[in-house]
PDB file of N, CA and C in Angstrom:
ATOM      1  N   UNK A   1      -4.399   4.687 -15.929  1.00  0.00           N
ATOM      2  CA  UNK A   1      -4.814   4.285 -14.594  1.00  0.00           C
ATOM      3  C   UNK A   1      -3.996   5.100 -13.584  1.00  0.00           C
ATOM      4  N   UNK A   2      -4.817   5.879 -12.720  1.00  0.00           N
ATOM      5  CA  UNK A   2      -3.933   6.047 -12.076  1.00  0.00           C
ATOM      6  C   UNK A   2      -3.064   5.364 -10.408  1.00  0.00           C
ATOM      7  N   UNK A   3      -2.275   5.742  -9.560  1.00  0.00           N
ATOM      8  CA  UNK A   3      -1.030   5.743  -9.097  1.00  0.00           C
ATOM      9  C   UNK A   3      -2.080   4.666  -8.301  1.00  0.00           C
ATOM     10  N   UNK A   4      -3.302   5.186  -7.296  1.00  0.00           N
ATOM     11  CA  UNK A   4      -4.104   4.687  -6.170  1.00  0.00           C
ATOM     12  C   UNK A   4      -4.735   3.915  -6.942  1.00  0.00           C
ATOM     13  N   UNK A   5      -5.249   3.446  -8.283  1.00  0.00           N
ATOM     14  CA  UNK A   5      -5.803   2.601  -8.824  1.00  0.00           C
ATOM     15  C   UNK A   5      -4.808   1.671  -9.039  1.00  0.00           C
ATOM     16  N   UNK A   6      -3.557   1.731  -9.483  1.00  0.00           N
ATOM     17  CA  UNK A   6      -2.715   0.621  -9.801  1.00  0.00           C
ATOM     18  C   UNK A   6      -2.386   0.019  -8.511  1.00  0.00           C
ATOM     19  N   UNK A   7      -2.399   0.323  -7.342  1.00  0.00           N
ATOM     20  CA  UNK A   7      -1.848  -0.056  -5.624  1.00  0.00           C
ATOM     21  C   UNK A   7      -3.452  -0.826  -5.690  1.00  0.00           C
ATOM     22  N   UNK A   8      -4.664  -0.292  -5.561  1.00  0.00           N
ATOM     23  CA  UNK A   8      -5.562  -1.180  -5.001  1.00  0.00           C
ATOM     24  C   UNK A   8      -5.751  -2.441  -6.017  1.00  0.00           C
ATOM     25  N   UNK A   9      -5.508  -2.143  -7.180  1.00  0.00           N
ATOM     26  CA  UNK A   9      -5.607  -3.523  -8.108  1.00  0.00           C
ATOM     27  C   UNK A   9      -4.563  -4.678  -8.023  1.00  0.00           C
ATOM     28  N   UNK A  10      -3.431  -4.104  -7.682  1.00  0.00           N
ATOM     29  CA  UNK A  10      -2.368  -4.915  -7.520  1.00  0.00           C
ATOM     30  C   UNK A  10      -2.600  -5.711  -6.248  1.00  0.00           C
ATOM     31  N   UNK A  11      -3.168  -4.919  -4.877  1.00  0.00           N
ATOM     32  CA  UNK A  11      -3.381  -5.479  -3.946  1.00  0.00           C
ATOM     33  C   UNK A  11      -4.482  -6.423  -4.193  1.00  0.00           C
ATOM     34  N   UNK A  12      -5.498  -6.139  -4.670  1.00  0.00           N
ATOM     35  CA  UNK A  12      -6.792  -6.899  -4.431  1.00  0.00           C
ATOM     36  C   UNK A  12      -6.409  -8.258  -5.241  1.00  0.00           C
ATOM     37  N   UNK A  13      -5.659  -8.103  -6.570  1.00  0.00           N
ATOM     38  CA  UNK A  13      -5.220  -9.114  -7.252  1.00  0.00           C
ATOM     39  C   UNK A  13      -4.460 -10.113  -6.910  1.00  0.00           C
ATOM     40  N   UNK A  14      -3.372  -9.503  -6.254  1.00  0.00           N
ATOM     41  CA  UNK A  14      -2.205 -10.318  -5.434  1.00  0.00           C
ATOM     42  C   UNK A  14      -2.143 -10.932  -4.165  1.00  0.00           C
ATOM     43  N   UNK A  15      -3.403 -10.182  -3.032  1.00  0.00           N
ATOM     44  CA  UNK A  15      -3.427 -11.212  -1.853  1.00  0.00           C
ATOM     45  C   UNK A  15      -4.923 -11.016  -1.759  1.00  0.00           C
ATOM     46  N   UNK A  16      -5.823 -11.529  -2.921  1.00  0.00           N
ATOM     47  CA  UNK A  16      -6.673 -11.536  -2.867  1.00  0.00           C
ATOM     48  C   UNK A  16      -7.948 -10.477  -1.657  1.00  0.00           C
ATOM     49  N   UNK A  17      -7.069  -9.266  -1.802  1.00  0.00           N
ATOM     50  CA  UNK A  17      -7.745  -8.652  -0.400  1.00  0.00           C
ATOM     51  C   UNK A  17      -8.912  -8.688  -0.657  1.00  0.00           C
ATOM     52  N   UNK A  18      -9.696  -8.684   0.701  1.00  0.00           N
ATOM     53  CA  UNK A  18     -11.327  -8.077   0.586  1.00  0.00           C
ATOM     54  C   UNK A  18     -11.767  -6.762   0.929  1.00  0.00           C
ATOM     55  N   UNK A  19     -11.033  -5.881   0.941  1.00  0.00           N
ATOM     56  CA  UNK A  19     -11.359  -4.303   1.153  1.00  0.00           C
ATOM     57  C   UNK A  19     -10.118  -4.021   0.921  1.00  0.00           C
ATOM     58  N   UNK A  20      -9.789  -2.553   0.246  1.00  0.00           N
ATOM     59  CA  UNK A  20      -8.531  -1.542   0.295  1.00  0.00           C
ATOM     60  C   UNK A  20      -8.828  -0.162   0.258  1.00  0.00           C
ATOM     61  N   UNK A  21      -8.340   0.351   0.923  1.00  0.00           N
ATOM     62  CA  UNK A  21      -8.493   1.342   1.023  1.00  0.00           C
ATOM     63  C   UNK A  21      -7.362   2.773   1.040  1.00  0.00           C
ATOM     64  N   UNK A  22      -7.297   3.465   0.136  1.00  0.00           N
ATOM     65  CA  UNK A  22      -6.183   4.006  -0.126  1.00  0.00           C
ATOM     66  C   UNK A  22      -6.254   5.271   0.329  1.00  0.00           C
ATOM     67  N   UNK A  23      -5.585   6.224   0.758  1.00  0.00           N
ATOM     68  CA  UNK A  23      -5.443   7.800   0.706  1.00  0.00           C
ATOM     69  C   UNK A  23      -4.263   8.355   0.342  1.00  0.00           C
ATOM     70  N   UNK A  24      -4.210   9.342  -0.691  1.00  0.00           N
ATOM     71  CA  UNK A  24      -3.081  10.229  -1.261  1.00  0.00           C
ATOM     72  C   UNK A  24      -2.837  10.911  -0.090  1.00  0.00           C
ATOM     73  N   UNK A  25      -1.245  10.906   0.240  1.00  0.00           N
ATOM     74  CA  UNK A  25      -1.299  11.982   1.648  1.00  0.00           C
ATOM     75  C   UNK A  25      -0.287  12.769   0.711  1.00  0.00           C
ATOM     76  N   UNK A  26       0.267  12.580  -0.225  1.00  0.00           N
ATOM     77  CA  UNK A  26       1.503  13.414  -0.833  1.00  0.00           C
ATOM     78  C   UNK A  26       1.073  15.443  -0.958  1.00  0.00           C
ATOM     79  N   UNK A  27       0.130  15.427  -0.823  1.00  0.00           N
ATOM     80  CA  UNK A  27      -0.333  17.276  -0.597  1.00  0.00           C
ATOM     81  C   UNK A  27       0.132  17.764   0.640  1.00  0.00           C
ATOM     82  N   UNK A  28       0.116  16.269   1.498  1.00  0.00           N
ATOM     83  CA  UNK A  28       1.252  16.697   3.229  1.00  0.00           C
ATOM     84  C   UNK A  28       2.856  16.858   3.103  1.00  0.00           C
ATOM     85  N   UNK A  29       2.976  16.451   2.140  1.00  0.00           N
ATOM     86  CA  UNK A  29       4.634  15.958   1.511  1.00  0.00           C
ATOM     87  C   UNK A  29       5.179  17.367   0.663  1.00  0.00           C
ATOM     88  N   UNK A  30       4.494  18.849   0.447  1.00  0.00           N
ATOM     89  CA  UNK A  30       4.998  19.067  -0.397  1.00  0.00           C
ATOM     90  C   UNK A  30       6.305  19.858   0.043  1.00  0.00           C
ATOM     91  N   UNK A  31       7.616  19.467  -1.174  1.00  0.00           N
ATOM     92  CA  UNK A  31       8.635  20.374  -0.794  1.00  0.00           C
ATOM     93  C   UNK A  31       9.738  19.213   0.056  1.00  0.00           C
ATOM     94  N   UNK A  32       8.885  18.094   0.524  1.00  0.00           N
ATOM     95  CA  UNK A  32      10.021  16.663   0.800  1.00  0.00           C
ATOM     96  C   UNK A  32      10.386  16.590  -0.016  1.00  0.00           C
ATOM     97  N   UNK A  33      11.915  15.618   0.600  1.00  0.00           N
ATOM     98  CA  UNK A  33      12.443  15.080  -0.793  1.00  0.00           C
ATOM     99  C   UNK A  33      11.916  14.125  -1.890  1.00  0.00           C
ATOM    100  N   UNK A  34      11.228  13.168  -1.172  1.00  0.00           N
ATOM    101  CA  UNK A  34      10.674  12.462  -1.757  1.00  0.00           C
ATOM    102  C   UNK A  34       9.741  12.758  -2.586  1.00  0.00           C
ATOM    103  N   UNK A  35       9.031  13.785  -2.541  1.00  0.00           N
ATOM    104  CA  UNK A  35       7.987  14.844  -3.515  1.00  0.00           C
ATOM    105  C   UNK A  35       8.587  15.264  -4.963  1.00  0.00           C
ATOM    106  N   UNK A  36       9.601  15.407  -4.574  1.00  0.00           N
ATOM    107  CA  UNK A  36      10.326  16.453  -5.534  1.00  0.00           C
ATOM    108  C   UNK A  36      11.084  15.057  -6.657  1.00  0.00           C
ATOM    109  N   UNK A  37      11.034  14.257  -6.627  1.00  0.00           N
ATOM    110  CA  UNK A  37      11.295  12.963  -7.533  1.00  0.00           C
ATOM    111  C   UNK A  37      10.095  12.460  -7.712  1.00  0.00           C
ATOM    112  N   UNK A  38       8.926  12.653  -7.456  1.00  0.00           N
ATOM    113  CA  UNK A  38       7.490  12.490  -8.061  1.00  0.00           C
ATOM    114  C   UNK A  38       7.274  11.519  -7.392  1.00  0.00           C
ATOM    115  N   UNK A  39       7.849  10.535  -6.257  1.00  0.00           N
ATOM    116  CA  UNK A  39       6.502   9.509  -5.597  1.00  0.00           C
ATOM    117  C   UNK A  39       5.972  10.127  -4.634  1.00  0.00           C
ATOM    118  N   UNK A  40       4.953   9.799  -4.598  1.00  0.00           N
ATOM    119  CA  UNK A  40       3.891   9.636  -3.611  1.00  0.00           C
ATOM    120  C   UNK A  40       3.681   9.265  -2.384  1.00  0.00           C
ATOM    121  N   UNK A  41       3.045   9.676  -1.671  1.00  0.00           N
ATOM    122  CA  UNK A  41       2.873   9.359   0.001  1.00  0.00           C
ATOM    123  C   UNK A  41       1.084   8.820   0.205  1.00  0.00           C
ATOM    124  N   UNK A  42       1.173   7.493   0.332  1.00  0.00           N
ATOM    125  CA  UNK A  42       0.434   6.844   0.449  1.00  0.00           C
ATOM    126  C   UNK A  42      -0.550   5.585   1.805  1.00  0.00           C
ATOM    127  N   UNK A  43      -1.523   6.427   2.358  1.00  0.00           N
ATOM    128  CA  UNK A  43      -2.059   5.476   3.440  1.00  0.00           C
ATOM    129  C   UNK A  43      -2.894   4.779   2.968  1.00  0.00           C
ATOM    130  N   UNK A  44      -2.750   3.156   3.399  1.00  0.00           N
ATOM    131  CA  UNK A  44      -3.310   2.373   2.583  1.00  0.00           C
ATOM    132  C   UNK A  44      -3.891   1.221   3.999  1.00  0.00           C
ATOM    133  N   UNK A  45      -4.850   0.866   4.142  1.00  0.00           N
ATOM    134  CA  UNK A  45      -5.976  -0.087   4.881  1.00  0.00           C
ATOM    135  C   UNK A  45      -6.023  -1.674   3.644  1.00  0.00           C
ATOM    136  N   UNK A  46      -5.439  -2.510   4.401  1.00  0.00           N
ATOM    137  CA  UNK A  46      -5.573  -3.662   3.805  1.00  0.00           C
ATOM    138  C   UNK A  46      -6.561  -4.966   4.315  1.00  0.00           C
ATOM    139  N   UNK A  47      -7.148  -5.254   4.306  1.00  0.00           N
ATOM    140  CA  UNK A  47      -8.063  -6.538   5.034  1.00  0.00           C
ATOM    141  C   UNK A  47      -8.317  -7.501   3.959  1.00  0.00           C
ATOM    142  N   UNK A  48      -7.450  -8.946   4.039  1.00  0.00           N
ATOM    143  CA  UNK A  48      -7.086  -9.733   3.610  1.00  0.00           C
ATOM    144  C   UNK A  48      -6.663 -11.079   4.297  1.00  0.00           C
ATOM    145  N   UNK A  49      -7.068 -12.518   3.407  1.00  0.00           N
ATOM    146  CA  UNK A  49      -7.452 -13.724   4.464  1.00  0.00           C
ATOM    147  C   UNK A  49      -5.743 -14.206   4.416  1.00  0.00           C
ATOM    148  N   UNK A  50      -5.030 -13.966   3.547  1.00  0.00           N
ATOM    149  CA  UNK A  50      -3.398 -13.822   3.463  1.00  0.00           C
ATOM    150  C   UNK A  50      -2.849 -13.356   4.770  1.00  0.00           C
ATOM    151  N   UNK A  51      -3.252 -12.338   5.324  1.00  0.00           N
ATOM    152  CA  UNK A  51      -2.613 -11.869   6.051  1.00  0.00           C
ATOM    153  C   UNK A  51      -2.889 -12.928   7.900  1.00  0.00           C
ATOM    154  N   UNK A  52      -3.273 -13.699   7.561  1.00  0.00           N
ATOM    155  CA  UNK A  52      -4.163 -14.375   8.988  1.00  0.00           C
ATOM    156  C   UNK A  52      -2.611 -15.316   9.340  1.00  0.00           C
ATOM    157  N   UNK A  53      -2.146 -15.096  11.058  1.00  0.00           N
ATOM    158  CA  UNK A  53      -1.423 -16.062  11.416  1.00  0.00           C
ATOM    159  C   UNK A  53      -0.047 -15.508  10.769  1.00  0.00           C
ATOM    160  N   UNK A  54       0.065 -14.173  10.213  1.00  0.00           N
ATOM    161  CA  UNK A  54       1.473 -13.438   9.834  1.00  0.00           C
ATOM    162  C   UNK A  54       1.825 -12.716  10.534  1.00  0.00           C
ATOM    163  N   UNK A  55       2.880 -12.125  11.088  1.00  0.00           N
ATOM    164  CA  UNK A  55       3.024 -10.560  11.873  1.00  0.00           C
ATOM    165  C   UNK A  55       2.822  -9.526  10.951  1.00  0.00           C
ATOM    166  N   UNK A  56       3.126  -8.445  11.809  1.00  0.00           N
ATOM    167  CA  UNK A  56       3.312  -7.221  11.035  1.00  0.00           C
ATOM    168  C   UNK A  56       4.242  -7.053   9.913  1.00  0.00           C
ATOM    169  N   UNK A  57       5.437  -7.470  10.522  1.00  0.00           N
ATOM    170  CA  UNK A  57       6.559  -7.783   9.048  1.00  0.00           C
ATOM    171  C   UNK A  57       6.199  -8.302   7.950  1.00  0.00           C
ATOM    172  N   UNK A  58       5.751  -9.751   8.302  1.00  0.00           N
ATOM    173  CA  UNK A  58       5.070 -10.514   7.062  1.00  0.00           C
ATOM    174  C   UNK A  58       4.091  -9.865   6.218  1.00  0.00           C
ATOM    175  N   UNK A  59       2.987  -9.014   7.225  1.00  0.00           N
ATOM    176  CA  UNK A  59       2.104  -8.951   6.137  1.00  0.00           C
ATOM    177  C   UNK A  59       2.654  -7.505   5.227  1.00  0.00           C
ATOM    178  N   UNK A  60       3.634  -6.363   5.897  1.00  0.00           N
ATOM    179  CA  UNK A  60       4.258  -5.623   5.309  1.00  0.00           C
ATOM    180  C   UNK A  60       4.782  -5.884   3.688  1.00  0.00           C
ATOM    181  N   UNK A  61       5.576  -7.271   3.715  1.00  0.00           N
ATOM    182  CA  UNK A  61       6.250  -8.195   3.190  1.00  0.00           C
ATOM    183  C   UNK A  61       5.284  -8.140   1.848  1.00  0.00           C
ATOM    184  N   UNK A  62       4.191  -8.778   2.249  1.00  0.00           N
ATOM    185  CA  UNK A  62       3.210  -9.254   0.803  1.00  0.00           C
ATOM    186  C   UNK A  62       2.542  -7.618   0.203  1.00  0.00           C
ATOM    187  N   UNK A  63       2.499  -6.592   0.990  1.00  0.00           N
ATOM    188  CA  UNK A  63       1.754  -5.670   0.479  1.00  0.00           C
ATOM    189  C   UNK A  63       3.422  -4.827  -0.355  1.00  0.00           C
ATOM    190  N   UNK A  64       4.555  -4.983   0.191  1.00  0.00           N
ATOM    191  CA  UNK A  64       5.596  -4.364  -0.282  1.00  0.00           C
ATOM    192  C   UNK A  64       5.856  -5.259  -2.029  1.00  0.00           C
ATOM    193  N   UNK A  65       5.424  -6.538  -1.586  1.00  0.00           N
ATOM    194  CA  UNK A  65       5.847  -7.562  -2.952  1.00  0.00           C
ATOM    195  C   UNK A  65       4.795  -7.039  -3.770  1.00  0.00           C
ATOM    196  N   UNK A  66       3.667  -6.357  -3.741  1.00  0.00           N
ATOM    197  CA  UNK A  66       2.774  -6.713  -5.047  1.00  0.00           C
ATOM    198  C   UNK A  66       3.135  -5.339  -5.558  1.00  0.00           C
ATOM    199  N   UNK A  67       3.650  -4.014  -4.650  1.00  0.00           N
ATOM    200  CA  UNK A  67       3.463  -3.261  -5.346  1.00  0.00           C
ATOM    201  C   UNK A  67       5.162  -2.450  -5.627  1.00  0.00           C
ATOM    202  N   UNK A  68       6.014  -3.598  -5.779  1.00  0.00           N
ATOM    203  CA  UNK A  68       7.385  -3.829  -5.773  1.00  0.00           C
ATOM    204  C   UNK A  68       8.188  -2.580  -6.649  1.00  0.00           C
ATOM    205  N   UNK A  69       7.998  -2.751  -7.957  1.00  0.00           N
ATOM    206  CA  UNK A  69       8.357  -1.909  -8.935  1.00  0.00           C
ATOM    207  C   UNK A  69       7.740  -0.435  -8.823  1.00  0.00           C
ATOM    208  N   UNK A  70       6.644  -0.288  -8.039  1.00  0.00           N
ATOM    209  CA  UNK A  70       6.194   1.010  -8.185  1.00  0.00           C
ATOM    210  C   UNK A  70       7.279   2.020  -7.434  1.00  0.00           C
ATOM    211  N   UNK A  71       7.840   0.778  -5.967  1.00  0.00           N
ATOM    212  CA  UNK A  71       8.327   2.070  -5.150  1.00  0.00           C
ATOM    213  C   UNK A  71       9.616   2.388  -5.954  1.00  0.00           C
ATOM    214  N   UNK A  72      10.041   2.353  -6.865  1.00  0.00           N
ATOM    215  CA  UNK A  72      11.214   2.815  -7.657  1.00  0.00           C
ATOM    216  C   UNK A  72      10.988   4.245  -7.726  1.00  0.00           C
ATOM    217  N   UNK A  73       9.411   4.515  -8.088  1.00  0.00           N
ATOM    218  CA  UNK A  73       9.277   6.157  -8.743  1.00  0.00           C
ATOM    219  C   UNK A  73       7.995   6.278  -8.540  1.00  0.00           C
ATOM    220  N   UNK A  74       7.016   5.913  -8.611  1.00  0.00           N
ATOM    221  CA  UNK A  74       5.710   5.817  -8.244  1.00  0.00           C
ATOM    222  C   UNK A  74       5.177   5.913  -7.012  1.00  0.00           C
ATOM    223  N   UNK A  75       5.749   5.662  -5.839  1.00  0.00           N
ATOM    224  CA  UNK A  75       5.682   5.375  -4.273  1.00  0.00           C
ATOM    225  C   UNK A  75       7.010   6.070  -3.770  1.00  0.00           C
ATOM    226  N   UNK A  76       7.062   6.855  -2.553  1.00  0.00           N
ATOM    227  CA  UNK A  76       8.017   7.687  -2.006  1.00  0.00           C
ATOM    228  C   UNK A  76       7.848   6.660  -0.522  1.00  0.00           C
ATOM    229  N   UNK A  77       6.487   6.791  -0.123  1.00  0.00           N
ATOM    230  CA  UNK A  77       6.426   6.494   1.056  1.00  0.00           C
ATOM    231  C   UNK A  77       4.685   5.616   0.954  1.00  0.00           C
ATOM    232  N   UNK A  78       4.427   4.445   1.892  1.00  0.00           N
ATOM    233  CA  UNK A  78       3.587   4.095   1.788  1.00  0.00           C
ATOM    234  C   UNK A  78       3.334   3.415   3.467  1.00  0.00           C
ATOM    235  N   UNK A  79       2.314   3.844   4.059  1.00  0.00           N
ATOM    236  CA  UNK A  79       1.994   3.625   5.209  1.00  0.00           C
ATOM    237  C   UNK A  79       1.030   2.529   5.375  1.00  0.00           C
ATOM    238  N   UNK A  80       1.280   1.487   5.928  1.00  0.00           N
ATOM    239  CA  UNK A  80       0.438   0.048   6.006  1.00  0.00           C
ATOM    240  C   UNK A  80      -0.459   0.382   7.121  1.00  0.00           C
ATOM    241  N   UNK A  81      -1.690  -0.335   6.919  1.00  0.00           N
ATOM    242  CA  UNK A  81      -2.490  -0.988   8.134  1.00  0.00           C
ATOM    243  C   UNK A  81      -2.962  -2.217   7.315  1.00  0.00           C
ATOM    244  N   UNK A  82      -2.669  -3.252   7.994  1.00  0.00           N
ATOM    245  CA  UNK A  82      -3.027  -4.468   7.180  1.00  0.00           C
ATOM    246  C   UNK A  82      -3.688  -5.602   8.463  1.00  0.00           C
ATOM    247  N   UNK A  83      -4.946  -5.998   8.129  1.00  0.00           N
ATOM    248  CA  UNK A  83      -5.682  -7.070   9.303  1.00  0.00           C
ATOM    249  C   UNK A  83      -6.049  -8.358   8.198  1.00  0.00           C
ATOM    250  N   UNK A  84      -6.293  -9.065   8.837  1.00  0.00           N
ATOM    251  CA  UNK A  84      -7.060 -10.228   8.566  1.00  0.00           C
ATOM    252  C   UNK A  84      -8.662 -10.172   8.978  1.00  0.00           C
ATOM    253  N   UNK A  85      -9.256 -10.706   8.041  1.00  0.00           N
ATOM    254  CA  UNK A  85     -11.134 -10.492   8.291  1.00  0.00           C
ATOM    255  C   UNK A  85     -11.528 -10.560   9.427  1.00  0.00           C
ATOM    256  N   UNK A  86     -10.726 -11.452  10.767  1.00  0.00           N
ATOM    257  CA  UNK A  86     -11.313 -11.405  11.716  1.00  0.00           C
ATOM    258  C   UNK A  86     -10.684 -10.632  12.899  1.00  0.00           C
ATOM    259  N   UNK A  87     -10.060 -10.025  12.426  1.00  0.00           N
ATOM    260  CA  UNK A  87      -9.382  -8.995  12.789  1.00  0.00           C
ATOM    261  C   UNK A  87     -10.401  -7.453  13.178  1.00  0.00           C
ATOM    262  N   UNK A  88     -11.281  -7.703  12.007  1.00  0.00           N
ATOM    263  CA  UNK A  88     -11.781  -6.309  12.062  1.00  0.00           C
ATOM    264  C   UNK A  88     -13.574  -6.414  12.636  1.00  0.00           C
TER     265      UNK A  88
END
């Protein structure tokens, strides 16, 4: 599986999102440091009923918890946009 498949499954699984949407930006990254230890640079669109009545921190919070272990080596950098359904 790969890197953007394991982030949207984890998400969709863990705060039950209803859309995700991912983009590899790490081809913008090359030659960072963070490149050069193999994670990834990742923009990611979240819309999820979890996120309703949270701030920005919070909902940071739940998208950082599901995909926890990845940012060890798997994730360098990961850029949130996260709404609630009626949000959008």
């Amino acid at each position: 599986m790969s890197i953007k498949d394991e982030i949207r499954q984890r998400l969709i699984t863990n705060l039950s999102a209803e859309s995700v949407e991912i983009e590899d930006q790490s081809h913008l990254h090359a030659g960072h440091a963070g490149a050069a230890s193999g994670g990834g640079h990742y923009d990611v669109i979240v819309i999820a009923s979890a996120f309703k009545d949270l701030n920005t921190l919070g909902r940071h919070r739940l998208i950082y918890g599901a995909v926890d272990d990845l940012m060890k080596k798997e994730i360098h950098a990961l850029s949130i946009q996260a709404f609630s359904p009626d949000e959008v």
